[in-house]
N, C-alpha and C. Protein backbone atom coordinates (compact mmCIF):
# COMPACT_ATOMS: atom_id res chain seq x y z
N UNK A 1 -24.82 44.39 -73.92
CA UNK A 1 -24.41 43.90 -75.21
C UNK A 1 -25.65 43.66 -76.07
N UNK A 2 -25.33 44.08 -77.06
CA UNK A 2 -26.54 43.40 -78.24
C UNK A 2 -26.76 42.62 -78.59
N UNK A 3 -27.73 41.57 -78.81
CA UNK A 3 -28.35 40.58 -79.19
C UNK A 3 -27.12 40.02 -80.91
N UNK A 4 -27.10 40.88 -81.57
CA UNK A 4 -25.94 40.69 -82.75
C UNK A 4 -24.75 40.16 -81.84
N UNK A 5 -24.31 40.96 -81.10
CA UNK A 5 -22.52 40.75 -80.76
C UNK A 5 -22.68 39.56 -80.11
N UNK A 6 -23.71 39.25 -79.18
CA UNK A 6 -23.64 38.02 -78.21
C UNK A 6 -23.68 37.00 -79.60
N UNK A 7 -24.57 37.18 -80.70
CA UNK A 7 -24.38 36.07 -81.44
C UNK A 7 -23.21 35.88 -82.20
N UNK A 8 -22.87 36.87 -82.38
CA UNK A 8 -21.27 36.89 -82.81
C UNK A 8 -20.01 36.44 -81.86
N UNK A 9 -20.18 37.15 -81.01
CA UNK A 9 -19.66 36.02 -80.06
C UNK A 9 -19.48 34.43 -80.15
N UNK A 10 -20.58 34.12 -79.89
CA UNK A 10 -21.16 32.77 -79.88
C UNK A 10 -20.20 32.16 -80.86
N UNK A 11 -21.26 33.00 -82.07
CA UNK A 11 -20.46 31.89 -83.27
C UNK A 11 -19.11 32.01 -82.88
N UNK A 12 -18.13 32.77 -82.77
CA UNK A 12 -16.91 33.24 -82.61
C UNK A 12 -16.71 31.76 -81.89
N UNK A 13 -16.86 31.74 -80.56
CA UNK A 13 -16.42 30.80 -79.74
C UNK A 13 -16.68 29.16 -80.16
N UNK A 14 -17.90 29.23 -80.68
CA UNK A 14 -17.74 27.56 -81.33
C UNK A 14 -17.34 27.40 -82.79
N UNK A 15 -16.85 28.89 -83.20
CA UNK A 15 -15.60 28.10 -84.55
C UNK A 15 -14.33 27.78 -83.94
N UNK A 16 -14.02 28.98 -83.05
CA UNK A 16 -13.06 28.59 -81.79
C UNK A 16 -12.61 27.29 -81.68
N UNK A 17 -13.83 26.99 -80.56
CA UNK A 17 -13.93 25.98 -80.27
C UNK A 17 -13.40 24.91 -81.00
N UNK A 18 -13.91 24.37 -82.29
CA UNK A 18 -13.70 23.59 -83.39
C UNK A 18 -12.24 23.50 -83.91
N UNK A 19 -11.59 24.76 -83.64
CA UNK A 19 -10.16 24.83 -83.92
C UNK A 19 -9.25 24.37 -82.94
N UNK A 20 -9.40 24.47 -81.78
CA UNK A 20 -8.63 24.51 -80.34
C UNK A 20 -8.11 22.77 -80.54
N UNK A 21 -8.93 21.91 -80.91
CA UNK A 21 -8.47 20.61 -80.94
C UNK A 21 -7.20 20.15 -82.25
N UNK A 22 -7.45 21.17 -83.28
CA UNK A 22 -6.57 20.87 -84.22
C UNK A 22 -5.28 21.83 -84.40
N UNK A 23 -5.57 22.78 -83.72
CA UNK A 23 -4.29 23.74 -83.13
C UNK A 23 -3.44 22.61 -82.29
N UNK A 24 -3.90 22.30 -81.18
CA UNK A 24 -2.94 21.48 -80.34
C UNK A 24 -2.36 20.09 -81.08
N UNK A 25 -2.92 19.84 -81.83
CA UNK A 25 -2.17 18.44 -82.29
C UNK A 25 -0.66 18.85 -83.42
N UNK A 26 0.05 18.41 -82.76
CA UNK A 26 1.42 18.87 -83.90
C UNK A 26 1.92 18.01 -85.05
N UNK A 27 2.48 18.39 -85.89
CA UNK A 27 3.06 17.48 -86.80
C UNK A 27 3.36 16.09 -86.49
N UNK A 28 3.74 15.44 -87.14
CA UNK A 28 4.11 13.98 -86.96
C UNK A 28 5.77 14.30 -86.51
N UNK A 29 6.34 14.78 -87.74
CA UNK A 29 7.76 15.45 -87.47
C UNK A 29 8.27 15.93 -86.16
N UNK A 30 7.31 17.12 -86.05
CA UNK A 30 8.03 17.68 -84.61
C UNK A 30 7.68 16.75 -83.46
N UNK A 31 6.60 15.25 -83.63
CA UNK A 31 6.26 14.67 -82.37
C UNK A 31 7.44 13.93 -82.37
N UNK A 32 7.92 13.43 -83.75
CA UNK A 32 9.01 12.71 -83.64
C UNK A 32 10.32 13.32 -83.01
N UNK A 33 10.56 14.66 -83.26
CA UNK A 33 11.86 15.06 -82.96
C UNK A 33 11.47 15.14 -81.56
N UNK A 34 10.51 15.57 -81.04
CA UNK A 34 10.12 15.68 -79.39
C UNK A 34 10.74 14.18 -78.52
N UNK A 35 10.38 13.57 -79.14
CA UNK A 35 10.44 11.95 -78.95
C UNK A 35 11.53 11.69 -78.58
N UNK A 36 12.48 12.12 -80.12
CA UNK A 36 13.92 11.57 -80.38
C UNK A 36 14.63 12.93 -80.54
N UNK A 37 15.49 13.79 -80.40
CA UNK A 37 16.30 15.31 -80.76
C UNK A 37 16.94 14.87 -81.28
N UNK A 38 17.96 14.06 -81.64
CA UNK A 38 19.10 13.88 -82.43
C UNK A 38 18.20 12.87 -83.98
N UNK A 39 17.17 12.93 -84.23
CA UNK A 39 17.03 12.59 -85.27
C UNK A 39 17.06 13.49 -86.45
N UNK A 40 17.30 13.00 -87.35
CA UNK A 40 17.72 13.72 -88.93
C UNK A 40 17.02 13.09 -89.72
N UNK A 41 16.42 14.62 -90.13
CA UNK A 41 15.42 13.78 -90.81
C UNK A 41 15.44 14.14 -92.43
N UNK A 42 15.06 13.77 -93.75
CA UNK A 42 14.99 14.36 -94.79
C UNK A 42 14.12 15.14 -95.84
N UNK A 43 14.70 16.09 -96.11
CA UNK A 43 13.97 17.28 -96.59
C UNK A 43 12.28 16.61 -96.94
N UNK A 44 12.29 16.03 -97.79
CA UNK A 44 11.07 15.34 -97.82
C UNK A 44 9.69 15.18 -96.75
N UNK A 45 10.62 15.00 -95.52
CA UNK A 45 10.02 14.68 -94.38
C UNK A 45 9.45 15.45 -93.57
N UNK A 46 9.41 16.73 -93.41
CA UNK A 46 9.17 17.64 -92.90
C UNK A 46 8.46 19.04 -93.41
N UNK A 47 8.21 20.00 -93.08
CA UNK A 47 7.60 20.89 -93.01
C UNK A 47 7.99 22.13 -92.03
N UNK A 48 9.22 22.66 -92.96
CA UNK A 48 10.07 23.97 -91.82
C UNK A 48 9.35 24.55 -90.86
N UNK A 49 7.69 24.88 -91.40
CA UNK A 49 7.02 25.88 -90.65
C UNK A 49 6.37 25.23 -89.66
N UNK A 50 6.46 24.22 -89.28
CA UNK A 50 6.00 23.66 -88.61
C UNK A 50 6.53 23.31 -87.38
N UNK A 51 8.10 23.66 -87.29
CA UNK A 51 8.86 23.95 -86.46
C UNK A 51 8.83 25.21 -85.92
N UNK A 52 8.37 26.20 -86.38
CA UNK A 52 8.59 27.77 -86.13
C UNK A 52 8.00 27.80 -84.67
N UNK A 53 8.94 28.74 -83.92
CA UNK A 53 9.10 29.00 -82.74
C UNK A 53 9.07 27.66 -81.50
N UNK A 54 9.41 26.87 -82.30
CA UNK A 54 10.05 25.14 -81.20
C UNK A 54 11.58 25.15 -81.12
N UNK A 55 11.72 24.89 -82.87
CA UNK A 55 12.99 24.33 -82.61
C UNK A 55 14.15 25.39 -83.82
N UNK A 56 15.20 25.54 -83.78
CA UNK A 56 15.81 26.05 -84.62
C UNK A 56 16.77 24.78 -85.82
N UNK A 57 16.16 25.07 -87.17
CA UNK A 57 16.85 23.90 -88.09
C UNK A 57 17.60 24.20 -88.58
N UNK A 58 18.90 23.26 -89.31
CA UNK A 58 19.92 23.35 -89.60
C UNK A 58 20.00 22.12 -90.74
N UNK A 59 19.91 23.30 -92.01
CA UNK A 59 19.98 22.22 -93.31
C UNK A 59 21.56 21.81 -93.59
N UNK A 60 21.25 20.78 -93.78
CA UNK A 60 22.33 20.46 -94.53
C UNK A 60 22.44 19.58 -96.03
N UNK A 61 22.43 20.79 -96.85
CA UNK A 61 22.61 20.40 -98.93
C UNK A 61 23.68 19.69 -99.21
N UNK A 62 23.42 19.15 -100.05
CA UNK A 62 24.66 18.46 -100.76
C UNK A 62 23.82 18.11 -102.04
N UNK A 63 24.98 17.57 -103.45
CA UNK A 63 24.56 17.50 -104.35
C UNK A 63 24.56 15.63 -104.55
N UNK A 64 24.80 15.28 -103.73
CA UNK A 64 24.64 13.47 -103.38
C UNK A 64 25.24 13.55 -101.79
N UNK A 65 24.56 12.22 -101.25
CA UNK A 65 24.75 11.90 -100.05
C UNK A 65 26.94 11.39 -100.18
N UNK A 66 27.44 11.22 -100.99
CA UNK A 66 28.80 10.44 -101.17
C UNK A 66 29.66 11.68 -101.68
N UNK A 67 29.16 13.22 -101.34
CA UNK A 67 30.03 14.15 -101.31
C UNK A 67 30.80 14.31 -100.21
N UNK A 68 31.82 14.59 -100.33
CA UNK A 68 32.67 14.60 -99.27
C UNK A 68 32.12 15.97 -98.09
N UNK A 69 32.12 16.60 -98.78
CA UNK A 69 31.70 18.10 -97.58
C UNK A 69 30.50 17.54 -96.90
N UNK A 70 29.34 16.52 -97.61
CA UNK A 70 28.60 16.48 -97.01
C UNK A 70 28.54 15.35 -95.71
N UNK A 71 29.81 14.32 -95.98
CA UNK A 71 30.06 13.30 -95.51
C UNK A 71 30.75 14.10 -93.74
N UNK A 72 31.98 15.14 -94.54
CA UNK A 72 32.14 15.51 -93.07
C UNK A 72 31.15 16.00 -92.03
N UNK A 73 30.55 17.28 -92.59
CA UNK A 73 29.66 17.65 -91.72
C UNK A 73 28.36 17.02 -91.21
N UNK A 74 28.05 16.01 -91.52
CA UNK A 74 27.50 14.67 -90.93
C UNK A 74 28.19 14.21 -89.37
N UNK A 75 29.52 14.00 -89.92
CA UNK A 75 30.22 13.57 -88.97
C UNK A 75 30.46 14.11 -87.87
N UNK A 76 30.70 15.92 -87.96
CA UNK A 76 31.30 16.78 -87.23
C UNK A 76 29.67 16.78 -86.39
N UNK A 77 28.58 16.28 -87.01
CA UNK A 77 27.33 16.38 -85.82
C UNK A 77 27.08 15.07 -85.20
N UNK A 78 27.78 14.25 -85.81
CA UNK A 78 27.49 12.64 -85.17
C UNK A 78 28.19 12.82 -83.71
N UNK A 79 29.13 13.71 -84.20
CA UNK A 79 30.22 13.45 -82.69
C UNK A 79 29.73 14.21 -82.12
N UNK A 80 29.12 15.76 -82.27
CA UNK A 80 28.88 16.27 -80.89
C UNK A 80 27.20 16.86 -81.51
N UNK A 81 26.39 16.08 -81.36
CA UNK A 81 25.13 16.48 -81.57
C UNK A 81 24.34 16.59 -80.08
N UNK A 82 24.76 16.33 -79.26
CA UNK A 82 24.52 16.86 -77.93
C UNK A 82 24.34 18.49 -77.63
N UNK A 83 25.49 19.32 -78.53
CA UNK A 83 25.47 20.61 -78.59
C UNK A 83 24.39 21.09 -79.19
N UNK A 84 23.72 20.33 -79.92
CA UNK A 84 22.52 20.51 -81.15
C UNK A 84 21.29 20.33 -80.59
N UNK A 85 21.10 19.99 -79.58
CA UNK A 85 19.90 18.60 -78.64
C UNK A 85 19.76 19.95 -77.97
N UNK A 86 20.88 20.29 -77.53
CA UNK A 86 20.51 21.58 -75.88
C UNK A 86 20.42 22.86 -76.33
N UNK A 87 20.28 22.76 -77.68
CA UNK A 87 19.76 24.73 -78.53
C UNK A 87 18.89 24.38 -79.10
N UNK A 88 18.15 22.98 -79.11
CA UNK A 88 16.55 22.77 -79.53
C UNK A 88 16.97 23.17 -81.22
N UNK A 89 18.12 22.09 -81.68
CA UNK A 89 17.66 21.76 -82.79
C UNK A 89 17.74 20.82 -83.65
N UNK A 90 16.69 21.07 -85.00
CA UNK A 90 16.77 19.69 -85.32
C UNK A 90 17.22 19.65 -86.87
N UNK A 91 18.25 18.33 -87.05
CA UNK A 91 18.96 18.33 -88.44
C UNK A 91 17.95 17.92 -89.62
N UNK A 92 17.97 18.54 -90.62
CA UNK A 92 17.36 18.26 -91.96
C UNK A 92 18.77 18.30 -92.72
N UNK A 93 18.46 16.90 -94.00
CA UNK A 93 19.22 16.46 -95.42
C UNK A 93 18.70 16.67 -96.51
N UNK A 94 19.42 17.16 -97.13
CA UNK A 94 18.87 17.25 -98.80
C UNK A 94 19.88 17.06 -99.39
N UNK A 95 19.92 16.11 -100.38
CA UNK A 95 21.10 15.35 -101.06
C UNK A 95 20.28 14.94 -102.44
N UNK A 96 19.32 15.52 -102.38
CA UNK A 96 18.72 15.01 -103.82
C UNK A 96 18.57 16.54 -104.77
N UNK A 97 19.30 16.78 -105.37
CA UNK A 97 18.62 18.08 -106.07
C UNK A 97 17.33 18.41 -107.05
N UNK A 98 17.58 17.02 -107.74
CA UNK A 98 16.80 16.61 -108.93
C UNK A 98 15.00 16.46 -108.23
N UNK A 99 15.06 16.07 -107.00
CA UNK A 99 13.89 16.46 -106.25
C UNK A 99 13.43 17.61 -105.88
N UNK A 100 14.12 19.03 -105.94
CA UNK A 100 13.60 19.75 -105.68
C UNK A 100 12.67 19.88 -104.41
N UNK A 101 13.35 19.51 -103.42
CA UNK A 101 12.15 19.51 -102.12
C UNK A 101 11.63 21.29 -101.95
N UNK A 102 10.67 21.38 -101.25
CA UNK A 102 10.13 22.81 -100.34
C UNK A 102 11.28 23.57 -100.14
N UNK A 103 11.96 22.54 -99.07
CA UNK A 103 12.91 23.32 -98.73
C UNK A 103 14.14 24.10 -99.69
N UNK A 104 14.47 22.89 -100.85
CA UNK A 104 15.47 23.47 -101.62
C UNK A 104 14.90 24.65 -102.28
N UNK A 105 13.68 24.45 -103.01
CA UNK A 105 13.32 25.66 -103.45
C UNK A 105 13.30 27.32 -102.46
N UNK A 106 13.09 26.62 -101.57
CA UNK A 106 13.00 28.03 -100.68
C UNK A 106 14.10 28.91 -100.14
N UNK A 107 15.32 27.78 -99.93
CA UNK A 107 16.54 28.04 -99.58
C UNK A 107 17.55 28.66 -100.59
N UNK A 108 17.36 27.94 -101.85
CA UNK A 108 17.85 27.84 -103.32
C UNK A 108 19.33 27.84 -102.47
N UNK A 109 20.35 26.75 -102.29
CA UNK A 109 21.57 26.46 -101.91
C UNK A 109 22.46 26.24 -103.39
N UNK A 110 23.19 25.84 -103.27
CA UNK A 110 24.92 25.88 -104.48
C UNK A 110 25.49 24.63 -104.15
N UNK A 111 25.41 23.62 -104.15
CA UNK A 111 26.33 22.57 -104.11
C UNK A 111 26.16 22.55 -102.80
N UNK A 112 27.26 22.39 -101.83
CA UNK A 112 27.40 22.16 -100.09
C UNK A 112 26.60 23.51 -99.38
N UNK A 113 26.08 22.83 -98.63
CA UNK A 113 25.46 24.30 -98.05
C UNK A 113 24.82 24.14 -97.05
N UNK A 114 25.37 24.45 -95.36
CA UNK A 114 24.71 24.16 -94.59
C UNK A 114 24.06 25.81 -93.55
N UNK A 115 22.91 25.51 -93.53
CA UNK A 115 21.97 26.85 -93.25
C UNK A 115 21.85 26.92 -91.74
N UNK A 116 21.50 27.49 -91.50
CA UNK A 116 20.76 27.31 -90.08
C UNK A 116 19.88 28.46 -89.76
N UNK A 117 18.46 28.39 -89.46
CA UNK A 117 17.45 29.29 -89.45
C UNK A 117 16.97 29.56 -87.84
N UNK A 118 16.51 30.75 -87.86
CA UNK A 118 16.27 30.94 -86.26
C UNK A 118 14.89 30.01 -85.85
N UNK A 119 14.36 29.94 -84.67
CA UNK A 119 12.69 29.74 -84.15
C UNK A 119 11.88 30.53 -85.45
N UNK A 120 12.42 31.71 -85.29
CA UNK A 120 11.21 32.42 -86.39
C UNK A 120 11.34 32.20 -87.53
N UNK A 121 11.66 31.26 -87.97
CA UNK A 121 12.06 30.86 -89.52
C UNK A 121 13.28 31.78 -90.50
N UNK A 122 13.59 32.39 -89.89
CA UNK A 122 14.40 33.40 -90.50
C UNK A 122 15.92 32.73 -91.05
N UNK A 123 16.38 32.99 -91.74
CA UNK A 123 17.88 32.37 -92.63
C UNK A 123 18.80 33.18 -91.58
N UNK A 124 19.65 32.46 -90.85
CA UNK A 124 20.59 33.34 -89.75
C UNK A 124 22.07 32.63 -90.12
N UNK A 125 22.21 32.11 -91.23
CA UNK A 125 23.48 31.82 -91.39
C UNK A 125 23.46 30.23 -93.04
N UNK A 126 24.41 30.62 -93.59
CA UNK A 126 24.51 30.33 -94.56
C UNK A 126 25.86 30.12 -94.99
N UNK A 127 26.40 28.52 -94.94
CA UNK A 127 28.30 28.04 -95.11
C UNK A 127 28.40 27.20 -96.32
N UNK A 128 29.42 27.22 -97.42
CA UNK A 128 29.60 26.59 -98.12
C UNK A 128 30.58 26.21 -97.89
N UNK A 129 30.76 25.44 -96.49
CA UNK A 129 31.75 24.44 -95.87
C UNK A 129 31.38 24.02 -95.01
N UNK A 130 32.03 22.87 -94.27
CA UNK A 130 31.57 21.68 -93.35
C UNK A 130 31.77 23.26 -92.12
N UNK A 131 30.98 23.09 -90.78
CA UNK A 131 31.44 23.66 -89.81
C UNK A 131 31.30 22.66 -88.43
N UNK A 132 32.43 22.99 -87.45
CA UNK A 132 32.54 22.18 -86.48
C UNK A 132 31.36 22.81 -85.59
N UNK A 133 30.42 21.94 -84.58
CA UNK A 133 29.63 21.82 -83.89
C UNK A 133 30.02 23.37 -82.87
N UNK A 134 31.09 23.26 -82.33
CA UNK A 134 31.92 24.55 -81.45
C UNK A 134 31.34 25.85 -82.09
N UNK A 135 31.79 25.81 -83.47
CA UNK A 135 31.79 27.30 -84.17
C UNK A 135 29.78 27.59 -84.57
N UNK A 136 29.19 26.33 -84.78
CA UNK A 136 27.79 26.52 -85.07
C UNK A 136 26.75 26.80 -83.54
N UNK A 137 27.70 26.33 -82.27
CA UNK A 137 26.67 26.45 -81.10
C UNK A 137 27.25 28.07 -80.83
N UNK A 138 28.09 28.23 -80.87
CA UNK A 138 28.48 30.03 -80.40
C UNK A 138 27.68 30.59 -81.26
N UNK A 139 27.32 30.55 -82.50
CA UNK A 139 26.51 31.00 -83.37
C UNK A 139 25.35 31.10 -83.13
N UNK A 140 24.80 29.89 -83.06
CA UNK A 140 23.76 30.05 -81.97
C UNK A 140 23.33 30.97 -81.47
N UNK A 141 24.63 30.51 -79.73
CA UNK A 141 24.33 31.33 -78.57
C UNK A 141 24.64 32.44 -78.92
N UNK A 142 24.52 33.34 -79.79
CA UNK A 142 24.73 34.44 -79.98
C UNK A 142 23.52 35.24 -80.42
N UNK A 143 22.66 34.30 -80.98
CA UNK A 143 20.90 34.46 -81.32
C UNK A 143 20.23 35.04 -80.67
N UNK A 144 19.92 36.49 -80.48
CA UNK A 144 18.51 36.79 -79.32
C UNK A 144 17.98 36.02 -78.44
N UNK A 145 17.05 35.27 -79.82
CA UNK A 145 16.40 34.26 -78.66
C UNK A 145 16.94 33.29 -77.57
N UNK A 146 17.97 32.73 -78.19
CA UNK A 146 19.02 31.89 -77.52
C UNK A 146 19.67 32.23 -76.52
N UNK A 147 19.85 34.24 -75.84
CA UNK A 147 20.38 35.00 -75.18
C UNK A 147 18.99 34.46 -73.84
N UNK A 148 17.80 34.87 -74.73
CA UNK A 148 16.66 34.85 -73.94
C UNK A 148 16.41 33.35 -73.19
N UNK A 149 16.50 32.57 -73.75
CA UNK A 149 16.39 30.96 -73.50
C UNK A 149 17.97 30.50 -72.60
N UNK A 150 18.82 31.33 -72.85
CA UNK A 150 19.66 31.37 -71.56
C UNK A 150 19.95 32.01 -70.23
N UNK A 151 19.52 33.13 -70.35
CA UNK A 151 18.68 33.93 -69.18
C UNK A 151 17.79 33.22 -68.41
N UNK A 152 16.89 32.84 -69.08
CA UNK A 152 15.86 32.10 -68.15
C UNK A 152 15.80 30.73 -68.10
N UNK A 153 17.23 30.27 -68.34
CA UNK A 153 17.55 28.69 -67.69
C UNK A 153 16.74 28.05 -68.26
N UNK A 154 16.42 27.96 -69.91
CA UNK A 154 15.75 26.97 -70.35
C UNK A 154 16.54 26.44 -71.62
């Protein structure tokens, strides 16, 4: 090797280096959902990409928290958010429009609108109605990855 590449190297490995400690430290968010899975958290609070390839999220819009569509499908996850916990995912709210969070802009939703995006950040489903927990985990399990993460018993 040449005297250049070994130094290139080098440097290579102690910018490396310098990174390896701030690679491993994760969001506050995802330490929290690690912590807790059934927490819900609000648009505000988070950072979608920061989930990518952990957990799969599932927005749920509304144009106030005291809409009814948004009130049910709250509910329909209060009762079986267990189904939600064991496909590794985690609930996000947006009920403020006039805030304009990240997410709304990115999503751009219509009144009720609950999303659900794969690990890879990708938009894999999009309802402008409440859906029961049943019809959103088959959905799911119907996900590649989710095929893959059931195959290998994880």
């Amino acid at each position: 090797m040449t005297a250049t590449r070994i130094l290139s190297l080098s440097a290579f490995l102690i910018i490396l280096g310098g990174l390896v400690p701030v690679l491993a430290q994760e969001p506050d968010a995802v330490q929290r959902w690690r912590d807790d899975p059934t927490t819900i958290f609000e648009a505000d609070e988070i950072d979608l990409d920061a989930f990518r390839w952990i957990a799969r999220p599932v927005i749920v819009f509304a144009e106030a928290p005291q809409m009814p569509a948004f009130q049910e499908q709250m509910g329909y996850i209060a009762d079986d958010i267990g189904q939600l916990v064991r496909r590794d995912v985690v609930i996000v709210t947006d009920t403020d429009p006039a805030a304009m969070s990240e997410i709304r802009q990115r999503l751009r939703p219509r009144g009720f609108q609950l999303t659900l995006l794969g690990k890879d950040g990708a938009v894999e489903l999009r309802k402008p109605f409440p859906w029961h927990m049943r019809e959103l985990s088959r959905s799911i399990d119907k996900m590649p990855i989710r095929q893959r993460e059931i195959r290998e018993g994880s």
